[in-house]
N, C-alpha and C. Protein backbone atom coordinates (compact mmCIF):
# COMPACT_ATOMS: atom_id res chain seq x y z
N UNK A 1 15.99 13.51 10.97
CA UNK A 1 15.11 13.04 9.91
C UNK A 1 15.75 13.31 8.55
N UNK A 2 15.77 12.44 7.65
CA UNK A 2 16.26 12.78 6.15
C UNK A 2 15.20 12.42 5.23
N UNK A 3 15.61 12.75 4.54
CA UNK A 3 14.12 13.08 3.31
C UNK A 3 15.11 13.08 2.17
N UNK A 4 14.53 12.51 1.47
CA UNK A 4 14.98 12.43 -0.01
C UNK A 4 14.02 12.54 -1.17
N UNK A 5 13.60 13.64 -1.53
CA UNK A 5 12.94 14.08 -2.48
C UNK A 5 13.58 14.41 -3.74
N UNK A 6 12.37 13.72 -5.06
CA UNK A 6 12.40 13.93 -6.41
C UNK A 6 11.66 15.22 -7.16
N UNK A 7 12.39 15.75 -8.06
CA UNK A 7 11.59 16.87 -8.67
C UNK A 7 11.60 17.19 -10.13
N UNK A 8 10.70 17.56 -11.06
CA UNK A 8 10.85 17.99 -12.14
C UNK A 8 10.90 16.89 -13.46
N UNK A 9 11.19 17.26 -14.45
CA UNK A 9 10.72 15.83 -15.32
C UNK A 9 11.98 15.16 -15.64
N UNK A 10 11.96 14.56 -16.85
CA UNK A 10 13.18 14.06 -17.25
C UNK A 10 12.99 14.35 -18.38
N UNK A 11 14.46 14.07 -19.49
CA UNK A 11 14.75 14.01 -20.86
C UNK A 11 14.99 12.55 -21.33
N UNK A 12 14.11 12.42 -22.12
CA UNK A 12 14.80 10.62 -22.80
C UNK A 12 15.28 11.26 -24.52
N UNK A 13 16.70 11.12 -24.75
CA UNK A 13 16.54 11.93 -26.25
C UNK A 13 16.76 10.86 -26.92
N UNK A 14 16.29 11.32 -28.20
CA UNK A 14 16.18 10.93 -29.30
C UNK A 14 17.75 10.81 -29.98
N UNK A 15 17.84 11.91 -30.21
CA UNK A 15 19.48 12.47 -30.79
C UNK A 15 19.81 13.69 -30.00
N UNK A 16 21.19 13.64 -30.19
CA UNK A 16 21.89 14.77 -29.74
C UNK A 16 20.97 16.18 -29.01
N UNK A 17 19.79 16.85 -29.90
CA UNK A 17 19.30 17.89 -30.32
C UNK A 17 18.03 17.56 -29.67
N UNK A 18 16.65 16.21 -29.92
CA UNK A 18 15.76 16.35 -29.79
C UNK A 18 15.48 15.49 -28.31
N UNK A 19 14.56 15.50 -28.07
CA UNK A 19 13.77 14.54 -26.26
C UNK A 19 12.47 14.79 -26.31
N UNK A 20 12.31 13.37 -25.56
CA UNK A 20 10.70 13.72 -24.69
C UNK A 20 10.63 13.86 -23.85
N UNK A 21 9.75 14.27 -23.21
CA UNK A 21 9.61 15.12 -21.94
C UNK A 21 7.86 15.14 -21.72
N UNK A 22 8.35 16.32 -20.61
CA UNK A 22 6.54 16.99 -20.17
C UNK A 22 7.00 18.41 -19.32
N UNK A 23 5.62 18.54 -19.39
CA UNK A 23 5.50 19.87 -18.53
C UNK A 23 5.73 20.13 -17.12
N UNK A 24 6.13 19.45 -16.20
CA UNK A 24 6.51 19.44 -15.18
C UNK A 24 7.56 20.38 -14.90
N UNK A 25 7.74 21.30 -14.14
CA UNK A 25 8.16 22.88 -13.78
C UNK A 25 9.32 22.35 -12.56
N UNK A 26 8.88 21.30 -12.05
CA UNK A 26 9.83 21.07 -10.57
C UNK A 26 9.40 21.92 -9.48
N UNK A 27 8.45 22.57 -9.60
CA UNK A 27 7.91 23.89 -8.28
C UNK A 27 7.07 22.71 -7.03
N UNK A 28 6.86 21.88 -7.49
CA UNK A 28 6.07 21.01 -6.12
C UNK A 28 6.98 20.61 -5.01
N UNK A 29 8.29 19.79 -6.33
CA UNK A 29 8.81 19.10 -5.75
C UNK A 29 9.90 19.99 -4.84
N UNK A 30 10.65 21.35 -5.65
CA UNK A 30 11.33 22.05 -4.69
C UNK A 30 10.51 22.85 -3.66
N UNK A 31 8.95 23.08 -3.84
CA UNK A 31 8.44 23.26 -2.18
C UNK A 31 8.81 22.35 -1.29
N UNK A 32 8.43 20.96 -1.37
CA UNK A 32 8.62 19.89 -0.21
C UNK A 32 10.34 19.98 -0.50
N UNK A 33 11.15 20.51 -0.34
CA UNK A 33 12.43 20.59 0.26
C UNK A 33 12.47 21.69 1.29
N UNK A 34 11.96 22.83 0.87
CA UNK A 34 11.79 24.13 1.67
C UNK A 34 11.46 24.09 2.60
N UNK A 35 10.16 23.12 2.40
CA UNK A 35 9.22 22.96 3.83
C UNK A 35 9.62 22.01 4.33
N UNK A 36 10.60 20.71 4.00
CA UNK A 36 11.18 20.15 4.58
C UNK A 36 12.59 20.42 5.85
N UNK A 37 12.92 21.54 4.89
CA UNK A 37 14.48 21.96 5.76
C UNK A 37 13.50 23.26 7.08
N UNK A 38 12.72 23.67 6.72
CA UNK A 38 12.50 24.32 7.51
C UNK A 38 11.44 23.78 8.74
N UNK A 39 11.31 22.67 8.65
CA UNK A 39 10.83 21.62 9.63
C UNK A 39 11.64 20.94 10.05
N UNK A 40 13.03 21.35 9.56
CA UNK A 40 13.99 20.71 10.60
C UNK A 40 14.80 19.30 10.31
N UNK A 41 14.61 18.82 8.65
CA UNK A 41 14.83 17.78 8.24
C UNK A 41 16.12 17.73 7.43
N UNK A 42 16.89 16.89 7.17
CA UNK A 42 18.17 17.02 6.43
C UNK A 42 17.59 16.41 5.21
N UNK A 43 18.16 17.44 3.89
CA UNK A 43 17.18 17.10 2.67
C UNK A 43 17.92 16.95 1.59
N UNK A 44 17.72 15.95 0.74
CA UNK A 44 18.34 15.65 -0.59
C UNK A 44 17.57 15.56 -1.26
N UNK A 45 17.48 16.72 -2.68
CA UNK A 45 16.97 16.63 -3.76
C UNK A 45 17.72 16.48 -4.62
N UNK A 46 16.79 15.33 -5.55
CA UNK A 46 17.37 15.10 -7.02
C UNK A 46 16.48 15.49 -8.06
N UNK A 47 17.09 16.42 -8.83
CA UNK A 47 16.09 17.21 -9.91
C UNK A 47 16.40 16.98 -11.06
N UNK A 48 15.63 16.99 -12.15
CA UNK A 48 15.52 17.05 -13.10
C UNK A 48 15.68 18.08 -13.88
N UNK A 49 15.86 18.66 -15.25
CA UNK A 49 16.65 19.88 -15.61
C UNK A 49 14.79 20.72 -15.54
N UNK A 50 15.48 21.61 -14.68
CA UNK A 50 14.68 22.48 -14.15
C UNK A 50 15.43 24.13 -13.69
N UNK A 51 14.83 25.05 -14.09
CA UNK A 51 15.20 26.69 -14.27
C UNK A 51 14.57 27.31 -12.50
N UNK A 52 15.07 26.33 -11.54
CA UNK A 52 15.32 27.04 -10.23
C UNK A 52 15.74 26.79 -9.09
N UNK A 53 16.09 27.67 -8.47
CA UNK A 53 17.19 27.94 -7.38
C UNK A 53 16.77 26.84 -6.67
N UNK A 54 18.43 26.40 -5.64
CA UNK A 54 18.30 25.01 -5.07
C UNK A 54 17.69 25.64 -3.63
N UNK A 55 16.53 24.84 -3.18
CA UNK A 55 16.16 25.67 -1.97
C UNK A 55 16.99 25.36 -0.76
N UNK A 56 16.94 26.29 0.45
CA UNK A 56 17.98 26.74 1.27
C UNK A 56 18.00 25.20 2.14
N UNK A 57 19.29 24.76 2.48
CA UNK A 57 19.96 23.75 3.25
C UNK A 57 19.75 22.56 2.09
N UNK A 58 18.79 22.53 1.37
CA UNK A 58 18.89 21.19 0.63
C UNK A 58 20.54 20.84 -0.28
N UNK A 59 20.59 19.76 -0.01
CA UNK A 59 21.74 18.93 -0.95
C UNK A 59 21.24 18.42 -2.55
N UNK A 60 21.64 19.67 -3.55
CA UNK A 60 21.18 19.11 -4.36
C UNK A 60 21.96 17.99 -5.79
N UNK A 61 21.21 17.55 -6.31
CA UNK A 61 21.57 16.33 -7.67
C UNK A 61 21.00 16.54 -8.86
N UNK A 62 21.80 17.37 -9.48
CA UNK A 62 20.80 17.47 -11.02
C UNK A 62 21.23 16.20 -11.63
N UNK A 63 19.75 15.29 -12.19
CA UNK A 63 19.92 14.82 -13.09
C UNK A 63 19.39 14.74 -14.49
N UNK A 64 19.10 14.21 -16.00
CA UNK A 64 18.68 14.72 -17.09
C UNK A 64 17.22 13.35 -16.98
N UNK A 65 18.08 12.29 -17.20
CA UNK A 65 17.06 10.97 -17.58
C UNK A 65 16.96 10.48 -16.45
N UNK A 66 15.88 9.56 -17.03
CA UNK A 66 15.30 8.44 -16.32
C UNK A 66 16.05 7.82 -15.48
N UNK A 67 17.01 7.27 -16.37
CA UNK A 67 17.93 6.28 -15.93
C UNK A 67 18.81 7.03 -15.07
N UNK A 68 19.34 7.78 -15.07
CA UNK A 68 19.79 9.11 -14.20
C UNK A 68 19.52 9.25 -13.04
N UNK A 69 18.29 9.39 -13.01
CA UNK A 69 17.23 9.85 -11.74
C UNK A 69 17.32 8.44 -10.71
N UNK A 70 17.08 6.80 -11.36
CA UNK A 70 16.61 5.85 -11.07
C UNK A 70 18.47 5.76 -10.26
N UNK A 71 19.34 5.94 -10.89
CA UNK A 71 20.42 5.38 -9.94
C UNK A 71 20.79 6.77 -8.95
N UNK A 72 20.49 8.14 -8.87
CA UNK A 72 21.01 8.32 -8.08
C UNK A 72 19.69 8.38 -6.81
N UNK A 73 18.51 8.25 -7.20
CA UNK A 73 17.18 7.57 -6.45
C UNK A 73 18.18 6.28 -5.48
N UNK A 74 18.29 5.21 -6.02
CA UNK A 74 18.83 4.27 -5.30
C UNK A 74 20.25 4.41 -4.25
N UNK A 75 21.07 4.99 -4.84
CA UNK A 75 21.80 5.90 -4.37
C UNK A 75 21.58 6.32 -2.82
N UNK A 76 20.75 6.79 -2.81
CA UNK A 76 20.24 7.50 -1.67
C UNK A 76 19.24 7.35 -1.00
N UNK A 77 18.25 6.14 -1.16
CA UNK A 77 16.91 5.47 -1.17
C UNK A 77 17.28 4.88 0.59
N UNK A 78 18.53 4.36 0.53
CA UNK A 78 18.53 3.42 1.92
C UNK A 78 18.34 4.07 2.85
N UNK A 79 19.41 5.25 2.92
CA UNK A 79 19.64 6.30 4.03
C UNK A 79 18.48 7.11 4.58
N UNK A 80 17.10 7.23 3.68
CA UNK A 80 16.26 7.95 3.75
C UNK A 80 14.96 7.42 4.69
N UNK A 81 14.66 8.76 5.50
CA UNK A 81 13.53 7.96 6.50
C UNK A 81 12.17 8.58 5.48
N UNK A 82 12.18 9.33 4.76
CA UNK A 82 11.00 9.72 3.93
C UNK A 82 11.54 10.07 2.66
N UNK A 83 10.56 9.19 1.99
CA UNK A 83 11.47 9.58 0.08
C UNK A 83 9.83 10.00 -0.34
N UNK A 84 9.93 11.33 -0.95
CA UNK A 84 8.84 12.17 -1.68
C UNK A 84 8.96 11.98 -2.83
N UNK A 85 8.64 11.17 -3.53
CA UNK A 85 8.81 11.14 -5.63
C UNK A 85 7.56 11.92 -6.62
N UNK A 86 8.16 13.36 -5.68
CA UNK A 86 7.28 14.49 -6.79
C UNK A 86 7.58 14.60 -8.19
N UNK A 87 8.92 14.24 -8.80
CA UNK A 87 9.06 14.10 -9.89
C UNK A 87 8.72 13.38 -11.06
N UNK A 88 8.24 14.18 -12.40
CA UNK A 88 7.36 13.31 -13.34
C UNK A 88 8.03 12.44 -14.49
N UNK A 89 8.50 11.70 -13.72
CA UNK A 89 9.65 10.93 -14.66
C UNK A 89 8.81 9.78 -15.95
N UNK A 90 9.34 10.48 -17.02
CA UNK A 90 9.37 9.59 -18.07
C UNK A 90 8.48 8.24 -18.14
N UNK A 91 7.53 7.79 -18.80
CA UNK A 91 7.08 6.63 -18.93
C UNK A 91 7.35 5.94 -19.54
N UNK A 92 8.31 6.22 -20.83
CA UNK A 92 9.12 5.74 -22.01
C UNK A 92 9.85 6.60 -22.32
N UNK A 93 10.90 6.11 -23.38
CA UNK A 93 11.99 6.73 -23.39
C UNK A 93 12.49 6.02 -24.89
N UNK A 94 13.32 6.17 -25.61
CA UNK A 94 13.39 5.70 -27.29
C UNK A 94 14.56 4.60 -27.07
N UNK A 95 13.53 3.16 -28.03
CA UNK A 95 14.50 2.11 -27.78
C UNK A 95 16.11 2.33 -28.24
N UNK A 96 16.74 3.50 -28.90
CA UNK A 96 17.44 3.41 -29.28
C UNK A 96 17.85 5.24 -29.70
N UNK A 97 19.44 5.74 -28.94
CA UNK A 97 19.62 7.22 -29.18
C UNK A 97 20.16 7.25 -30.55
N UNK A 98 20.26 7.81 -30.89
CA UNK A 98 20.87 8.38 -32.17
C UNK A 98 22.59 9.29 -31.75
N UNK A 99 23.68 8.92 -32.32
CA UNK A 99 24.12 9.58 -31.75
C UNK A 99 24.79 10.65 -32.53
N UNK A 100 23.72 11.04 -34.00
CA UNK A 100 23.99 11.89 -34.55
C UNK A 100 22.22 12.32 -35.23
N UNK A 101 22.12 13.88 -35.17
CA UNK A 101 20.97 14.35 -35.52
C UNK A 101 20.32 13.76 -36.64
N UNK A 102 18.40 12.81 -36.18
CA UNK A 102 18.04 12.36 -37.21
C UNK A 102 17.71 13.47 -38.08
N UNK A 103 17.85 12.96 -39.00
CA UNK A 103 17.10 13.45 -40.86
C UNK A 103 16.08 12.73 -41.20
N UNK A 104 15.22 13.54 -41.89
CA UNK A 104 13.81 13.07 -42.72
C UNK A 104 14.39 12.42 -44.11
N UNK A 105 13.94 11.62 -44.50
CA UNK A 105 12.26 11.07 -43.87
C UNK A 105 12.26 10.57 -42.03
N UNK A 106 11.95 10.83 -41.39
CA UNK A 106 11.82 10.17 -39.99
C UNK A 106 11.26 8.47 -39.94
N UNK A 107 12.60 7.67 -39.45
CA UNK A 107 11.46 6.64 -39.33
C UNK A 107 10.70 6.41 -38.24
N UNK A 108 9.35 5.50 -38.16
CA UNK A 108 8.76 5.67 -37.03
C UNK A 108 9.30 5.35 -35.42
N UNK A 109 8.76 6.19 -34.50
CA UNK A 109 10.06 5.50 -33.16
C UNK A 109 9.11 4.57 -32.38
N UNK A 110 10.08 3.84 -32.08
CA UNK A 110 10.14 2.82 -31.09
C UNK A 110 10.34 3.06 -29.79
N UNK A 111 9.39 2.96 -28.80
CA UNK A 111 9.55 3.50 -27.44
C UNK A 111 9.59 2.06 -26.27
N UNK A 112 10.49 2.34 -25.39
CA UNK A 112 10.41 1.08 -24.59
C UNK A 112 9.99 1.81 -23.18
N UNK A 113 9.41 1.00 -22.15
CA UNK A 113 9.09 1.49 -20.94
C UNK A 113 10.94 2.22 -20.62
N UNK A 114 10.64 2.76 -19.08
CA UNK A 114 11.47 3.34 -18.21
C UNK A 114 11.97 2.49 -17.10
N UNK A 115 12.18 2.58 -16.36
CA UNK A 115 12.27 2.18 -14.87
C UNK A 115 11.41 2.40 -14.19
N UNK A 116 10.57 1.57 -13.24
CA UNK A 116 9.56 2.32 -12.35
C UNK A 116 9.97 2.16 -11.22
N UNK A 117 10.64 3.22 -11.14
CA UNK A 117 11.38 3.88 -9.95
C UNK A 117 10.43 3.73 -8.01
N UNK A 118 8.96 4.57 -8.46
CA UNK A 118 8.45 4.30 -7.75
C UNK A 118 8.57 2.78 -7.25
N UNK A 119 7.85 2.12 -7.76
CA UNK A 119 7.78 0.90 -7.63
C UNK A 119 8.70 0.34 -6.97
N UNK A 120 9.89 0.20 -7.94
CA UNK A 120 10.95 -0.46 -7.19
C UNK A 120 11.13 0.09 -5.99
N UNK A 121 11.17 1.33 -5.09
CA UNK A 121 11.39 1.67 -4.26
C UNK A 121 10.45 1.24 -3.16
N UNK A 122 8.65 1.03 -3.78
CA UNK A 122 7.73 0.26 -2.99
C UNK A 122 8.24 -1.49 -2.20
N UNK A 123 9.04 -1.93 -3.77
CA UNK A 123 9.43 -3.40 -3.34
C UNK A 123 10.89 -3.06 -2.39
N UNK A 124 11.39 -2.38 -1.75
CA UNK A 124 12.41 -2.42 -1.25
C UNK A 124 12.21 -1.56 -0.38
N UNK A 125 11.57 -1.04 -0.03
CA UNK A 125 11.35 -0.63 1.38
C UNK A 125 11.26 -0.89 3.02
N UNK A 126 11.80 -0.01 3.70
CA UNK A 126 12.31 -0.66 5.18
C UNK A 126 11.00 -0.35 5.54
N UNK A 127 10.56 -1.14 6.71
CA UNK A 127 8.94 -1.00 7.71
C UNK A 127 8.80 0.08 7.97
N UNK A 128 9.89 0.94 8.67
CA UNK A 128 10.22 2.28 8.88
C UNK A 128 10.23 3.09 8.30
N UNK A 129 10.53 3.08 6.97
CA UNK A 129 10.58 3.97 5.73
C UNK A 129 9.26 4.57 5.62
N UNK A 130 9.15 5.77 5.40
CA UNK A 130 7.58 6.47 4.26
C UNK A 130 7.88 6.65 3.00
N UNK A 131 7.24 6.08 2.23
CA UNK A 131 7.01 6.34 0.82
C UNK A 131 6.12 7.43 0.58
N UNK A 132 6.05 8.57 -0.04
CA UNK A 132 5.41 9.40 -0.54
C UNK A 132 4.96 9.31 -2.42
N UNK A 133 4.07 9.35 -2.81
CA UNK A 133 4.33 8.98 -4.30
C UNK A 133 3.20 10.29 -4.99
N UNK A 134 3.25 10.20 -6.16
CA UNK A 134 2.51 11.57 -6.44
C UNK A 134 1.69 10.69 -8.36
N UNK A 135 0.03 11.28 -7.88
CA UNK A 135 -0.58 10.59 -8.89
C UNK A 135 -1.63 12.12 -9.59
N UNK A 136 -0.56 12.36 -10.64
CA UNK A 136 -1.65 13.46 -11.89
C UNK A 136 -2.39 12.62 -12.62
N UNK A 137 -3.77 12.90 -12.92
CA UNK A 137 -4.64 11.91 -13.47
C UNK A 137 -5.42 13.24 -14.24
N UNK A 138 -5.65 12.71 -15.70
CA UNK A 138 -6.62 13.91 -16.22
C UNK A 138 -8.48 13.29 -15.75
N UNK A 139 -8.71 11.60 -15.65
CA UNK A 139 -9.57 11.52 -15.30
C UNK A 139 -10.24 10.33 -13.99
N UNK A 140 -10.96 10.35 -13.51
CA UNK A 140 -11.15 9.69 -12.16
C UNK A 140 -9.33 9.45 -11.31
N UNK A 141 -9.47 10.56 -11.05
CA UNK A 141 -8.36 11.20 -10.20
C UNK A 141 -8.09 10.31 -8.93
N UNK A 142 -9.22 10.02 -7.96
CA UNK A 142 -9.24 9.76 -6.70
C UNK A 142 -8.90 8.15 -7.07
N UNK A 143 -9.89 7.31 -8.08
CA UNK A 143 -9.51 6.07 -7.96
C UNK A 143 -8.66 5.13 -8.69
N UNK A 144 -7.89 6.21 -9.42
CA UNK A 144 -6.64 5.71 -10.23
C UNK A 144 -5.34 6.50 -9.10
N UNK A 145 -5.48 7.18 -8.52
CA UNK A 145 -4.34 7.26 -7.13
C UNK A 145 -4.67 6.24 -6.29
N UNK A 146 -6.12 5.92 -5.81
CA UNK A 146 -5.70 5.22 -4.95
C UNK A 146 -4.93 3.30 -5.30
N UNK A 147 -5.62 3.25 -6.56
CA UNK A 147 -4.85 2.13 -7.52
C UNK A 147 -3.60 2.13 -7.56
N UNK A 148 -2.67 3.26 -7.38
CA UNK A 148 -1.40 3.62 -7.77
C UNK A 148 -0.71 3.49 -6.54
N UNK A 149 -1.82 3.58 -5.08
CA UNK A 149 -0.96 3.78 -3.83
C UNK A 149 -0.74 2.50 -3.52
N UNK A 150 -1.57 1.39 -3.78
CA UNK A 150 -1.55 -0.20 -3.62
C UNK A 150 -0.84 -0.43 -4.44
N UNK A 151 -0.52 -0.70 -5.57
CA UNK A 151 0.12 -1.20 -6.37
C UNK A 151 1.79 -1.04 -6.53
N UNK A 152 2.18 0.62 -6.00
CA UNK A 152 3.37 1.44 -6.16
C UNK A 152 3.67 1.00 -4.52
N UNK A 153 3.45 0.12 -3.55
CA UNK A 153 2.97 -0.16 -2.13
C UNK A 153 3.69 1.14 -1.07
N UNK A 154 3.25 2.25 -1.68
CA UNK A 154 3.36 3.42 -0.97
C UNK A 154 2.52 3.72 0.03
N UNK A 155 3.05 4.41 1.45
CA UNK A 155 2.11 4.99 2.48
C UNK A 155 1.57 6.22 2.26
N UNK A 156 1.51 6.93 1.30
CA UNK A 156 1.02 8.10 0.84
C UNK A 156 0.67 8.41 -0.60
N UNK A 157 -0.31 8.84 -0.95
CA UNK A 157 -0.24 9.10 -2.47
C UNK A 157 -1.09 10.68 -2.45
N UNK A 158 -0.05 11.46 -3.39
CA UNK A 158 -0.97 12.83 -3.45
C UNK A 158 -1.62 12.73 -4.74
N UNK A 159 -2.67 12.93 -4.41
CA UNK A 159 -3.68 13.56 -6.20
C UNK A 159 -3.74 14.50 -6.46
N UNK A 160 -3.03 14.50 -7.67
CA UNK A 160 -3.79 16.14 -8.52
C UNK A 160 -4.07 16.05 -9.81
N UNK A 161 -4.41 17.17 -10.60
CA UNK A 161 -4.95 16.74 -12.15
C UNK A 161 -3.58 17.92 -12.21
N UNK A 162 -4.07 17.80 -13.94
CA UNK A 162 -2.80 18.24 -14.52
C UNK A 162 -3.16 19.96 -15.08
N UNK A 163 -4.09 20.25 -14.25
CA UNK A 163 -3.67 21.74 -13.84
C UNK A 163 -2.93 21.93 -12.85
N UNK A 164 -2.37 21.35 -11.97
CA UNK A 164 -0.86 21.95 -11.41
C UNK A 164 0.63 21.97 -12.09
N UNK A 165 0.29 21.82 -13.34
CA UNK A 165 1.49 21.51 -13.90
C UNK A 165 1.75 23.16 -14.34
N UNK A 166 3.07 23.34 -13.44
CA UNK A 166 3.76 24.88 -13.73
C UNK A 166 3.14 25.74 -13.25
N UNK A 167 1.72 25.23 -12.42
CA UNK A 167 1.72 26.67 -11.81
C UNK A 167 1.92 26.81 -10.25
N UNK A 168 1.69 27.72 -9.40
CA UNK A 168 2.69 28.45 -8.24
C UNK A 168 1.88 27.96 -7.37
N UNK A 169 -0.01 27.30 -7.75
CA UNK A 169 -0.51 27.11 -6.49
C UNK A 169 -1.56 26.03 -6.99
N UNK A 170 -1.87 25.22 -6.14
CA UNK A 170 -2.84 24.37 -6.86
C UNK A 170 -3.52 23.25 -5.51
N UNK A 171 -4.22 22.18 -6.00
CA UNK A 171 -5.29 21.78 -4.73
C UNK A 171 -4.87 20.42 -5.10
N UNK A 172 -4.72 19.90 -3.73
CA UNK A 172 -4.66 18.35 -3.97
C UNK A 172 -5.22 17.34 -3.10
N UNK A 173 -5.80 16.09 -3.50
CA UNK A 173 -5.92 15.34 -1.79
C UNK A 173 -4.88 14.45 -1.77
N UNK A 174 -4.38 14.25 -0.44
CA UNK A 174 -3.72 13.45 0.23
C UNK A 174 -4.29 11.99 0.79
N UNK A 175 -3.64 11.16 0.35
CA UNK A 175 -4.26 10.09 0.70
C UNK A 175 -3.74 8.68 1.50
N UNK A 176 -3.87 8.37 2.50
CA UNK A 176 -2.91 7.39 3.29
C UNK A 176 -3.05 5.94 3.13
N UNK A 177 -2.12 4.78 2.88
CA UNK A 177 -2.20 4.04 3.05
C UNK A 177 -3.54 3.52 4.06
N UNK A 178 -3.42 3.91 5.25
CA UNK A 178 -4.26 3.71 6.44
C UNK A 178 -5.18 5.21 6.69
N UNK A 179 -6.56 4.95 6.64
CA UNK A 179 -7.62 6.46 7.30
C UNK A 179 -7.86 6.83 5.71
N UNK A 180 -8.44 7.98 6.65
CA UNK A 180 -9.19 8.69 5.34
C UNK A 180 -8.28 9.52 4.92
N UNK A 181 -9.05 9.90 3.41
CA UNK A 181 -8.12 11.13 2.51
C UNK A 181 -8.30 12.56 3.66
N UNK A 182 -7.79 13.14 2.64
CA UNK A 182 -7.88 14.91 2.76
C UNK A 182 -7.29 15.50 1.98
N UNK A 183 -8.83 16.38 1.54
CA UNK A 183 -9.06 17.09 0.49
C UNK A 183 -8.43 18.32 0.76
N UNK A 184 -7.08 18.69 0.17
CA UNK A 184 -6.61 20.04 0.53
C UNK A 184 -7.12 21.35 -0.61
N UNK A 185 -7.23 22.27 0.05
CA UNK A 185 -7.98 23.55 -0.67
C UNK A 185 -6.25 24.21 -2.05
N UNK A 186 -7.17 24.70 -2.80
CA UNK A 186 -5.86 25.16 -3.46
C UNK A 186 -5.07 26.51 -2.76
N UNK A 187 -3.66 26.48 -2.47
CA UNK A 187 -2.52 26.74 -1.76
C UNK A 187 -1.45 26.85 -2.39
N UNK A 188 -0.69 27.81 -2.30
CA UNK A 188 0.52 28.24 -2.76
C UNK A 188 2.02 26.84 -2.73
N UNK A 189 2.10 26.54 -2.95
CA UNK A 189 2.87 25.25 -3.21
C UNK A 189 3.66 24.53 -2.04
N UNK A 190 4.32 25.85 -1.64
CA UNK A 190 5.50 26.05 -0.24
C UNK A 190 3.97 26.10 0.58
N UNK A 191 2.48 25.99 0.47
CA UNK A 191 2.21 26.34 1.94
C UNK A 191 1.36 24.64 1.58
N UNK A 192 1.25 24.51 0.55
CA UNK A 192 0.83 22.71 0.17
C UNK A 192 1.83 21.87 1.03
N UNK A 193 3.02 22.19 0.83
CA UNK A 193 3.87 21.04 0.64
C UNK A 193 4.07 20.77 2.42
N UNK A 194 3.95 22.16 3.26
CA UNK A 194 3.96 22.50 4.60
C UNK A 194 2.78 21.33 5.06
N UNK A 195 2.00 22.03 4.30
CA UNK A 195 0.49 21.28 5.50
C UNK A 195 0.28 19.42 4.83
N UNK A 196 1.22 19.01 3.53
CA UNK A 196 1.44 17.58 3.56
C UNK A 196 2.57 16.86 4.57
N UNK A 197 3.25 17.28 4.47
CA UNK A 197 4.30 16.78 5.11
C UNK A 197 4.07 16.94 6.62
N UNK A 198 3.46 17.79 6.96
CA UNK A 198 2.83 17.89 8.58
C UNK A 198 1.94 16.52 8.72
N UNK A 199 1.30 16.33 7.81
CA UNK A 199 0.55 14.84 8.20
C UNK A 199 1.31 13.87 7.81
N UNK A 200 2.34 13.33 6.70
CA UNK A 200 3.03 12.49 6.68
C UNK A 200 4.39 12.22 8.41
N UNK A 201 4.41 13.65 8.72
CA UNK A 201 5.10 13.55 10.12
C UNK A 201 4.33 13.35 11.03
N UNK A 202 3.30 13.35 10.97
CA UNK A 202 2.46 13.02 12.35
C UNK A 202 2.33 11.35 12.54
């Protein structure tokens, strides 16, 4: 089994010095490697600049951006019998870098979409393949994931709000293409990522 899991955020910069970003820690996404290798799966993570250790047997890929993430995603998209896209990649990114530190006055920025990585990976998917996709929502949680699992044409979508962002344990439901959800209790990340991926393998 191979697995190819995403983790952590991205950088879109501005100049040299500044980026946007988010709060995304990468702790979800390097559980589902842990609990992946230790279920016996051959695992490739691609992370985002993130402050922790590569977990044990995984093959890892640091990358910074979007665009980064999106080719070495493809990269490795074919080979994969389960791709997890825990990572909170960028929704925009600045139409244009600077390739020397702006000065004030600031003019106003111009932001263009990203790649939607997910997505594209929904439109190119083998029958065989699992898509895993991951939906933080600050409000109506359940029916803007499940909007996201049709649309992103993923067989899985996890919900959470954006209190899991950076911390070590948190609650999510799981939700399948096919059947009902499940509402998981809040859980230490490595024991989340265990008891998802046990139902995405079943």
């Amino acid at each position: 089994m191979n697995i190819l899991i995403t983790a952590g955020p991205t950088r879109e910069y501005l100049d040299p010095v500044r980026y946007l970003s988010n709060e995304s820690s990468g702790k979800m996404g390097f559980a589902f490697a842990e609990a992946a290798h230790a279920l016996g799966a051959d695992v490739t993570l691609i992370a985002g600049p993130v402050d922790l250790a590569t977990p044990k047997g995984a093959t890892r890929i640091d990358v910074t951006s979007s665009d980064e993430m999106y080719r070495a995603v493809m990269n490795h998209a074919r080979r994969a019998d389960i791709i997890v896209m825990a990572a909170a990649v960028a929704d925009a990114k600045p139409a244009r870098r600077s390739k020397t530190k702006l000065k004030k006055p600031l003019k106003p920025l111009k932001l263009v979409p990203t790649r939607d990585i997910l997505a594209e990976l929904g439109k190119k998917k083998r029958d065989e393949q699992l898509l895993v996709g991951f939906a933080l929502e600050t409000t109506k949680l359940i029916a803007n994931a499940q909007k996201k699992l049709k649309k992103k044409n993923c067989d899985w979508i996890v919900a959470n709000s954006a209190q899991a962002l950076g911390a070590d344990a948190s609650k999510a439901t799981l939700i399948p293409k096919h059947g009902k959800q499940i509402a998981l209790p809040k859980l230490h990340k490595h024991d989340l990522a265990v008891v998802m991926l046990s139902h995405v393998f079943a």
